[in-house]
Each structure stands twice: as C-alpha cells, then as structure tokens.
PDB file of N, CA and C in Angstrom:
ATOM      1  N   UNK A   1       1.633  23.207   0.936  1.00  0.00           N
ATOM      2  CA  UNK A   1       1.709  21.820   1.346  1.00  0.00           C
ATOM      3  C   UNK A   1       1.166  20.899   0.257  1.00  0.00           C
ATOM      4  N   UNK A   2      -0.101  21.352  -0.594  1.00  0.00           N
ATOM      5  CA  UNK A   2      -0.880  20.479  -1.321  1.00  0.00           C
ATOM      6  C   UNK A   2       0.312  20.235  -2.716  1.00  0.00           C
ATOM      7  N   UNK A   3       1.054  21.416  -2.600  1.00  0.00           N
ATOM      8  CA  UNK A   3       2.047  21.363  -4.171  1.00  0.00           C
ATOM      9  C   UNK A   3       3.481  20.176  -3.375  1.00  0.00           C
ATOM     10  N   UNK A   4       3.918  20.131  -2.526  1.00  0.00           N
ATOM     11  CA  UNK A   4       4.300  19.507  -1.902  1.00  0.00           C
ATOM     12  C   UNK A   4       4.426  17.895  -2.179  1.00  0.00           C
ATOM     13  N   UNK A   5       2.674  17.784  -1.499  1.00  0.00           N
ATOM     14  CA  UNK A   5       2.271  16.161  -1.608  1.00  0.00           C
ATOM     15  C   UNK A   5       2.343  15.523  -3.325  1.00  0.00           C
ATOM     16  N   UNK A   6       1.958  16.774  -4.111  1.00  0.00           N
ATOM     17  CA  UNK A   6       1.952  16.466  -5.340  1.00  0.00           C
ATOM     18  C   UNK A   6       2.995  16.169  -5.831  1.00  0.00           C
ATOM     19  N   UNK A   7       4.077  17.298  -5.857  1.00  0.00           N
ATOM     20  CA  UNK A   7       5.504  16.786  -6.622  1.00  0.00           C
ATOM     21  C   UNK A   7       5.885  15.779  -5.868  1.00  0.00           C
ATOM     22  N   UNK A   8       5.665  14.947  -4.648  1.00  0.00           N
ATOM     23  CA  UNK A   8       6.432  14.049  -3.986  1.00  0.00           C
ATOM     24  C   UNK A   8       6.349  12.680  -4.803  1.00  0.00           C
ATOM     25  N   UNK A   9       4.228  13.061  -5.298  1.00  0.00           N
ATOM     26  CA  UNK A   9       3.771  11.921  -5.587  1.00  0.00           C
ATOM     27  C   UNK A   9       4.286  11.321  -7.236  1.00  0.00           C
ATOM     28  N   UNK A  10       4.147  13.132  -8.145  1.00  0.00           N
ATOM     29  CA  UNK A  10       4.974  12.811  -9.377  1.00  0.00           C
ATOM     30  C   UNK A  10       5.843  12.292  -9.532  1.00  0.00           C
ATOM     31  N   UNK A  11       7.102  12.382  -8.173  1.00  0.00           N
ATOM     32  CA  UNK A  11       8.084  11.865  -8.369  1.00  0.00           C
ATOM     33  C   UNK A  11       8.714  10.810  -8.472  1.00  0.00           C
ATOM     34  N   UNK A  12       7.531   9.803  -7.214  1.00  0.00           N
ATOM     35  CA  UNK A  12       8.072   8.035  -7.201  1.00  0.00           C
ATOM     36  C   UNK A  12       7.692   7.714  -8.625  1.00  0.00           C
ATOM     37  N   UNK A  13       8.428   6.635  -8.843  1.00  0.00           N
ATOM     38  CA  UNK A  13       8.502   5.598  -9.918  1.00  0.00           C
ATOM     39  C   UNK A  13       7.268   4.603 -10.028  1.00  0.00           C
ATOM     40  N   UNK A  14       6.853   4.707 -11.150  1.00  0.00           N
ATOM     41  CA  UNK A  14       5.203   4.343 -10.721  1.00  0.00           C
ATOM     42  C   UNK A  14       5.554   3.273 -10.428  1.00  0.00           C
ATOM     43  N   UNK A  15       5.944   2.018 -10.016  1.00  0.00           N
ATOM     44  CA  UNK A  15       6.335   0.546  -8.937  1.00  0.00           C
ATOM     45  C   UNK A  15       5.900   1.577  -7.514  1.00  0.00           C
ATOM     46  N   UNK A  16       6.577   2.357  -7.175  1.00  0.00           N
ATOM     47  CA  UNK A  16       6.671   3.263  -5.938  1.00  0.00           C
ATOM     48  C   UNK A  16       5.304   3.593  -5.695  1.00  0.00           C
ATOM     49  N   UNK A  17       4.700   4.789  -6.984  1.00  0.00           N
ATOM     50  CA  UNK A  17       3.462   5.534  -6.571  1.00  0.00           C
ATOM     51  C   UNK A  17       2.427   4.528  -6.082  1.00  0.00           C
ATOM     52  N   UNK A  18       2.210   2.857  -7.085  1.00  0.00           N
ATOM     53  CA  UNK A  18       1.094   2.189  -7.026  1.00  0.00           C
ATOM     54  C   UNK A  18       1.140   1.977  -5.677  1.00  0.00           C
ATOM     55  N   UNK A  19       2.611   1.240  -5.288  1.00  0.00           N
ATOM     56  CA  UNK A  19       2.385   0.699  -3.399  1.00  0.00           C
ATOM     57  C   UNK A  19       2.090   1.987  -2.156  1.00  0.00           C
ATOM     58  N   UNK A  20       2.893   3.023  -2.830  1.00  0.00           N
ATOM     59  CA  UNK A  20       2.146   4.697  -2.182  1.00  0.00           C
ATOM     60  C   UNK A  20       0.379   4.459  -1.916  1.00  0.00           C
ATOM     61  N   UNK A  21       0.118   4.367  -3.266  1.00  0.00           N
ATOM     62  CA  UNK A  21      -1.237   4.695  -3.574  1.00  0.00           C
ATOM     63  C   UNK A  21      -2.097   3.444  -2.320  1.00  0.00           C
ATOM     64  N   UNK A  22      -1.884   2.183  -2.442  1.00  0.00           N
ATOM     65  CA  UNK A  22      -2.314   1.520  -1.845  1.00  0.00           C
ATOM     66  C   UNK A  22      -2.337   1.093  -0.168  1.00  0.00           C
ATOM     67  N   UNK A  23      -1.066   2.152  -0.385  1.00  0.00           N
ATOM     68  CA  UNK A  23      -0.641   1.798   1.406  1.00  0.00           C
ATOM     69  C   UNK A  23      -1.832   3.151   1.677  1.00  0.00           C
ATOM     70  N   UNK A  24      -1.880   3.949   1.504  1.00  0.00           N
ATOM     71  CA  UNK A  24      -2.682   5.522   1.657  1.00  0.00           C
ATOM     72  C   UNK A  24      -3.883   5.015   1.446  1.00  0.00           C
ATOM     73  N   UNK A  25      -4.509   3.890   0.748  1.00  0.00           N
ATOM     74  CA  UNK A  25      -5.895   3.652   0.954  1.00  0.00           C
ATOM     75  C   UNK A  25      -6.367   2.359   2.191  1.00  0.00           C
ATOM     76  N   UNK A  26      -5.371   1.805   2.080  1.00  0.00           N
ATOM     77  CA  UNK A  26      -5.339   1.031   3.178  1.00  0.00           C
ATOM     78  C   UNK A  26      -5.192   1.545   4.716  1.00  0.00           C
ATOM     79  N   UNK A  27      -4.683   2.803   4.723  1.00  0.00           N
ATOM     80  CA  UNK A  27      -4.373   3.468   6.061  1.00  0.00           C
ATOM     81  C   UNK A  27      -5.657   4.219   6.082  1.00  0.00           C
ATOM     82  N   UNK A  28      -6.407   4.949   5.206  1.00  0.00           N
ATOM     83  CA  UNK A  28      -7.717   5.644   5.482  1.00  0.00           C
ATOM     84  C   UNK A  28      -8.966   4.696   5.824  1.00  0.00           C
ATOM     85  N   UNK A  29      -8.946   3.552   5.349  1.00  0.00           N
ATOM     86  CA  UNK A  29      -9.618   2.466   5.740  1.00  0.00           C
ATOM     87  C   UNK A  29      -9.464   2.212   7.192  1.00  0.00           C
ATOM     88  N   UNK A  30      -8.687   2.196   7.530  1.00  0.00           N
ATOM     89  CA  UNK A  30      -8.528   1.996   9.230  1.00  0.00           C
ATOM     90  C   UNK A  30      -8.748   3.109   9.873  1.00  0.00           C
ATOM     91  N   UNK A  31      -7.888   4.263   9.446  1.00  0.00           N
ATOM     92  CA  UNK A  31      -8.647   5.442  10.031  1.00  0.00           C
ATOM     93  C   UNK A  31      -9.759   5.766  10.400  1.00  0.00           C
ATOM     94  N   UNK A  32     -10.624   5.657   9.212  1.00  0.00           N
ATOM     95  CA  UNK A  32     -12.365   5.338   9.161  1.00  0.00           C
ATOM     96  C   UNK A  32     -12.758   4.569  10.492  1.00  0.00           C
ATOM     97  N   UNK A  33     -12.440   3.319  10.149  1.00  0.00           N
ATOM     98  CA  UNK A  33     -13.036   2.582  10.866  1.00  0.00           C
ATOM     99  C   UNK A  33     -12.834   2.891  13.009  1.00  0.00           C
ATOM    100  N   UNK A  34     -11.393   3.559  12.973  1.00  0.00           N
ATOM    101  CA  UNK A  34     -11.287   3.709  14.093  1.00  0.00           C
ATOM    102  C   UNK A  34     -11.899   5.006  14.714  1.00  0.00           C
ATOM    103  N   UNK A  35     -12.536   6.099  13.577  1.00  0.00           N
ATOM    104  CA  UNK A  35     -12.891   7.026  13.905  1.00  0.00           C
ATOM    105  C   UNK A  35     -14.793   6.857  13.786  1.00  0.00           C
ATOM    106  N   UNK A  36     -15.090   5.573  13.633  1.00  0.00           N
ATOM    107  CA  UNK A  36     -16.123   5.066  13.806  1.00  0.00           C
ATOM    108  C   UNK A  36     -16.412   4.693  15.526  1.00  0.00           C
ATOM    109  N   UNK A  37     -15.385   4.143  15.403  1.00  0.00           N
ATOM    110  CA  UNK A  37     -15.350   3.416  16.519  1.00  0.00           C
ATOM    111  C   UNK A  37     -15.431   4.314  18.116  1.00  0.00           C
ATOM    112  N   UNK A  38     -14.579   5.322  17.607  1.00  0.00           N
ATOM    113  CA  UNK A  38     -14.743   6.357  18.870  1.00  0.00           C
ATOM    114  C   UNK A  38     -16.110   7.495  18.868  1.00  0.00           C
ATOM    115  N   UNK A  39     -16.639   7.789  17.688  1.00  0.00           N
ATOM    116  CA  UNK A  39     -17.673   8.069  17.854  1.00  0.00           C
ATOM    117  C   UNK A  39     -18.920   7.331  18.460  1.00  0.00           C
ATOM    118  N   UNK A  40     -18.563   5.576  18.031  1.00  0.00           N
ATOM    119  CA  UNK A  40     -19.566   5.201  18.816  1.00  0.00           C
ATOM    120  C   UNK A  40     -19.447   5.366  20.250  1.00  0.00           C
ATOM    121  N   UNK A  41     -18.430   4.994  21.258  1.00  0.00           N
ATOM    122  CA  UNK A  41     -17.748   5.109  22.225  1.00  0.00           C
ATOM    123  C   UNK A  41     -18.235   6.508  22.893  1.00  0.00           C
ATOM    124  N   UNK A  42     -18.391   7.579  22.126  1.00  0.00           N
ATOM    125  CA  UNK A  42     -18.755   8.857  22.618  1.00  0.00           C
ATOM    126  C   UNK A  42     -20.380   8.996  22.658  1.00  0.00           C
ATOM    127  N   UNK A  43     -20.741   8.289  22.152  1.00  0.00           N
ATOM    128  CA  UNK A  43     -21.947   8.567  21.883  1.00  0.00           C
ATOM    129  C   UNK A  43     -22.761   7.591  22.969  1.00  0.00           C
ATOM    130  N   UNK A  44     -21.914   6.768  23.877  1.00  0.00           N
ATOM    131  CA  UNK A  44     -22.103   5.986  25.121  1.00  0.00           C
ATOM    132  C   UNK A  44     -21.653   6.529  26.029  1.00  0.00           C
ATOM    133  N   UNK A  45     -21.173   8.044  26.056  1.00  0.00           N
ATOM    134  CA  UNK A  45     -21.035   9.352  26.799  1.00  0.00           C
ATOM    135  C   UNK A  45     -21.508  10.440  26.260  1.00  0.00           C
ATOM    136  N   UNK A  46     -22.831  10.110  26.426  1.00  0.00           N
ATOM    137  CA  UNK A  46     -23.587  11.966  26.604  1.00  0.00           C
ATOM    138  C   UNK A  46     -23.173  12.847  27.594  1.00  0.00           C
ATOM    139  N   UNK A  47     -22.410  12.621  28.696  1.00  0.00           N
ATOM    140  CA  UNK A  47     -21.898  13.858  29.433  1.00  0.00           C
ATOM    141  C   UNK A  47     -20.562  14.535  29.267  1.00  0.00           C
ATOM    142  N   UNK A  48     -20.259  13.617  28.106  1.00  0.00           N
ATOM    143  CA  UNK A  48     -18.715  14.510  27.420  1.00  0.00           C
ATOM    144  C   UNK A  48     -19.110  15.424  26.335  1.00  0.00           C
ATOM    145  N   UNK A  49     -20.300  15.580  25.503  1.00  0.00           N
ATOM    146  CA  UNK A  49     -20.836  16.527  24.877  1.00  0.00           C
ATOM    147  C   UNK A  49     -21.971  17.283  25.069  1.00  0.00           C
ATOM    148  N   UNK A  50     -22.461  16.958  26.209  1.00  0.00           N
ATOM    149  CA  UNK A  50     -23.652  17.510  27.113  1.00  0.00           C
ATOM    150  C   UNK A  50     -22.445  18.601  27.751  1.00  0.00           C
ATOM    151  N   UNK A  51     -21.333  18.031  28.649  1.00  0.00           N
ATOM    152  CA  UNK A  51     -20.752  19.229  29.577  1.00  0.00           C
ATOM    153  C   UNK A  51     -20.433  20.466  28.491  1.00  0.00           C
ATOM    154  N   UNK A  52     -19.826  20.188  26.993  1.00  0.00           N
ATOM    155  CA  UNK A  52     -19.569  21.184  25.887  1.00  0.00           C
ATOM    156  C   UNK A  52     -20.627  22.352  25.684  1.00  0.00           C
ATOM    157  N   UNK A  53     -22.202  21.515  25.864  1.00  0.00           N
ATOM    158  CA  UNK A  53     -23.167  22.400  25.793  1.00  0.00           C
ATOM    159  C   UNK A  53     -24.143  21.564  24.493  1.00  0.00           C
ATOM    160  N   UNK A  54     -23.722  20.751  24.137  1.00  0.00           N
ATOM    161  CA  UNK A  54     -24.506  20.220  23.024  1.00  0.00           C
ATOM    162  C   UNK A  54     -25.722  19.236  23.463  1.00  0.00           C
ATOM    163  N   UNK A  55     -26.401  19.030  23.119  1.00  0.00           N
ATOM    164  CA  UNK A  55     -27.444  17.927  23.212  1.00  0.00           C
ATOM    165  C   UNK A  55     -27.697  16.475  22.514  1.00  0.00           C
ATOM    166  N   UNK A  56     -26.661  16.609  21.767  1.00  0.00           N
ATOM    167  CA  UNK A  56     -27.148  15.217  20.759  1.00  0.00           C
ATOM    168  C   UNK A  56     -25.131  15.173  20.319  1.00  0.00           C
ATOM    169  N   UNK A  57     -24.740  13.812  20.002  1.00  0.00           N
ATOM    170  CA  UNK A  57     -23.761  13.878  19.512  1.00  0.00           C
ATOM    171  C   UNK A  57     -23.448  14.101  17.716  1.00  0.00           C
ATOM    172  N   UNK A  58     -24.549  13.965  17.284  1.00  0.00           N
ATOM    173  CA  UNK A  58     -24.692  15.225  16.040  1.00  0.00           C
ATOM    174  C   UNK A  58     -24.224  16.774  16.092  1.00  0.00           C
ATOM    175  N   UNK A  59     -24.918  16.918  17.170  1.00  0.00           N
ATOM    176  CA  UNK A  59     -24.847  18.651  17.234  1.00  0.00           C
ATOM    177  C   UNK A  59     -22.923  18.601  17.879  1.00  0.00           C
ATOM    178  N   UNK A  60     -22.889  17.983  18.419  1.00  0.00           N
ATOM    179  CA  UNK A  60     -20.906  17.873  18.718  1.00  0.00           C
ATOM    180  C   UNK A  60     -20.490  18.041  17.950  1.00  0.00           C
ATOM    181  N   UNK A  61     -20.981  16.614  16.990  1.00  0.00           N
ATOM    182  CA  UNK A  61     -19.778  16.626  15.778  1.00  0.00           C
ATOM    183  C   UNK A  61     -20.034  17.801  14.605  1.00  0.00           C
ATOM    184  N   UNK A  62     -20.740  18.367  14.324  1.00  0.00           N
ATOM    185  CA  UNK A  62     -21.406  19.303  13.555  1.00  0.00           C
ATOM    186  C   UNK A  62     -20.730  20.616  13.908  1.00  0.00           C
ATOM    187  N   UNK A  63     -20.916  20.808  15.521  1.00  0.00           N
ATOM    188  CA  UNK A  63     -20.319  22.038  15.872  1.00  0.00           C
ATOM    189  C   UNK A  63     -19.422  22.792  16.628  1.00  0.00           C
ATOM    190  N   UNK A  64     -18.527  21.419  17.191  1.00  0.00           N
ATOM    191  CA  UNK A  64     -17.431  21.619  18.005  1.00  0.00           C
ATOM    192  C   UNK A  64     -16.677  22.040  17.492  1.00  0.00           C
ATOM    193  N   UNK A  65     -15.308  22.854  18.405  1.00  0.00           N
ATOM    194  CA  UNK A  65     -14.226  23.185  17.435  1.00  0.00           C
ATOM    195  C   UNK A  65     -13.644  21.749  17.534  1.00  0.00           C
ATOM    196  N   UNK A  66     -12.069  21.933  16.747  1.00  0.00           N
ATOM    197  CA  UNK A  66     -12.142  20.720  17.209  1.00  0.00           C
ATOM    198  C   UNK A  66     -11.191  20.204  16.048  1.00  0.00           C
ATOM    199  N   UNK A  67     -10.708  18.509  15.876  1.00  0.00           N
ATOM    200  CA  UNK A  67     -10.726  17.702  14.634  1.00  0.00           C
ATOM    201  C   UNK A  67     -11.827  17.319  14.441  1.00  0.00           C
ATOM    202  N   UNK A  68     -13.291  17.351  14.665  1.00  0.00           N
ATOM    203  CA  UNK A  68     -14.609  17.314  14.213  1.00  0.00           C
ATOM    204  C   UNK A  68     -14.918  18.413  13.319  1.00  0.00           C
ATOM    205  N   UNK A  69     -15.000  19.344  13.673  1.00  0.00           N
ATOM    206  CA  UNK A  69     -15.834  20.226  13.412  1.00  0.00           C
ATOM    207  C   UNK A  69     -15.449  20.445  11.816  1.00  0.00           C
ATOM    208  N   UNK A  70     -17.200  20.517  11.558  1.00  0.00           N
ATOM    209  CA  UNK A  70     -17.370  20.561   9.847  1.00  0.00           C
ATOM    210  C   UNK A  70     -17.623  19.607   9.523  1.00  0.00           C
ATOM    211  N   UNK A  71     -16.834  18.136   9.908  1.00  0.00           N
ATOM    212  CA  UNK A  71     -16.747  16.727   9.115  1.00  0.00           C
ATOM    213  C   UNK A  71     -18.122  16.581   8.479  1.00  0.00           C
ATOM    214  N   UNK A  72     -18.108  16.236   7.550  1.00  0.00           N
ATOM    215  CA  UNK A  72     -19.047  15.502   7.044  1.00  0.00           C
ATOM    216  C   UNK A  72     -18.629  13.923   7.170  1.00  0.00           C
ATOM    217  N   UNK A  73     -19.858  13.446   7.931  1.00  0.00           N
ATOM    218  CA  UNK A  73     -19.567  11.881   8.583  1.00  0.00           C
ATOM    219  C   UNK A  73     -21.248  10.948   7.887  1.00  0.00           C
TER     220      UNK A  73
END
C-alpha cells in the first residue's frame, strides 16, 4: 500500500502534488481536531471506559484494542 501512495504521489504534476500536499494537511488538521474533540466527549463518560475495565481514559486510550490503541496522543 505504502509503494502505492508513493508512486501515486510521484506521479501528479507538481501543480497537482502541491494542492495534494495541502489538501492532506488541511484534512489531518481537522481530523486532529475532531479526534480531540471526541476524546474530550469520552472523557465526560467514565462509564464507557470504566464498563471496558479501565480506570482512567489514559489507560483506554493506551490500551484498548481498537483505532486507539497504541496512539500516541
């Protein structure tokens, strides 16, 4: 997949790659922010990571399976 994203990216015309490049930082920027946002949201539910078994929403995000698990946040 990673050889993939690469030749896709070699391939646009750098006019292409720059607005690529910028739309892809502009979309992780929001991402961020919305994956801020639901952590806070969760973290105003301790009984959605209390019922998992965790105690703190650290220990969730740290050790759930999951699209968490691992993140470094």
């Amino acid at each position: 997949m990673k050889n993939d994203i690469l030749a896709s990216a070699i391939a646009l015309s750098d006019a292409d790659f720059l607005a690529h490049l910028g739309a892809l930082c502009r979309n992780e920027r929001e991402t961020t922010a919305q994956l801020i946002g639901h952590l806070a949201a969760l973290e105003m539910r301790p009984a959605l990571y209390a019922a998992a078994g965790y105690g703190s929403l650290f220990d969730y995000v740290r050790g759930s399976p999951g699209p968490l698990q691992g993140r470094r946040l």
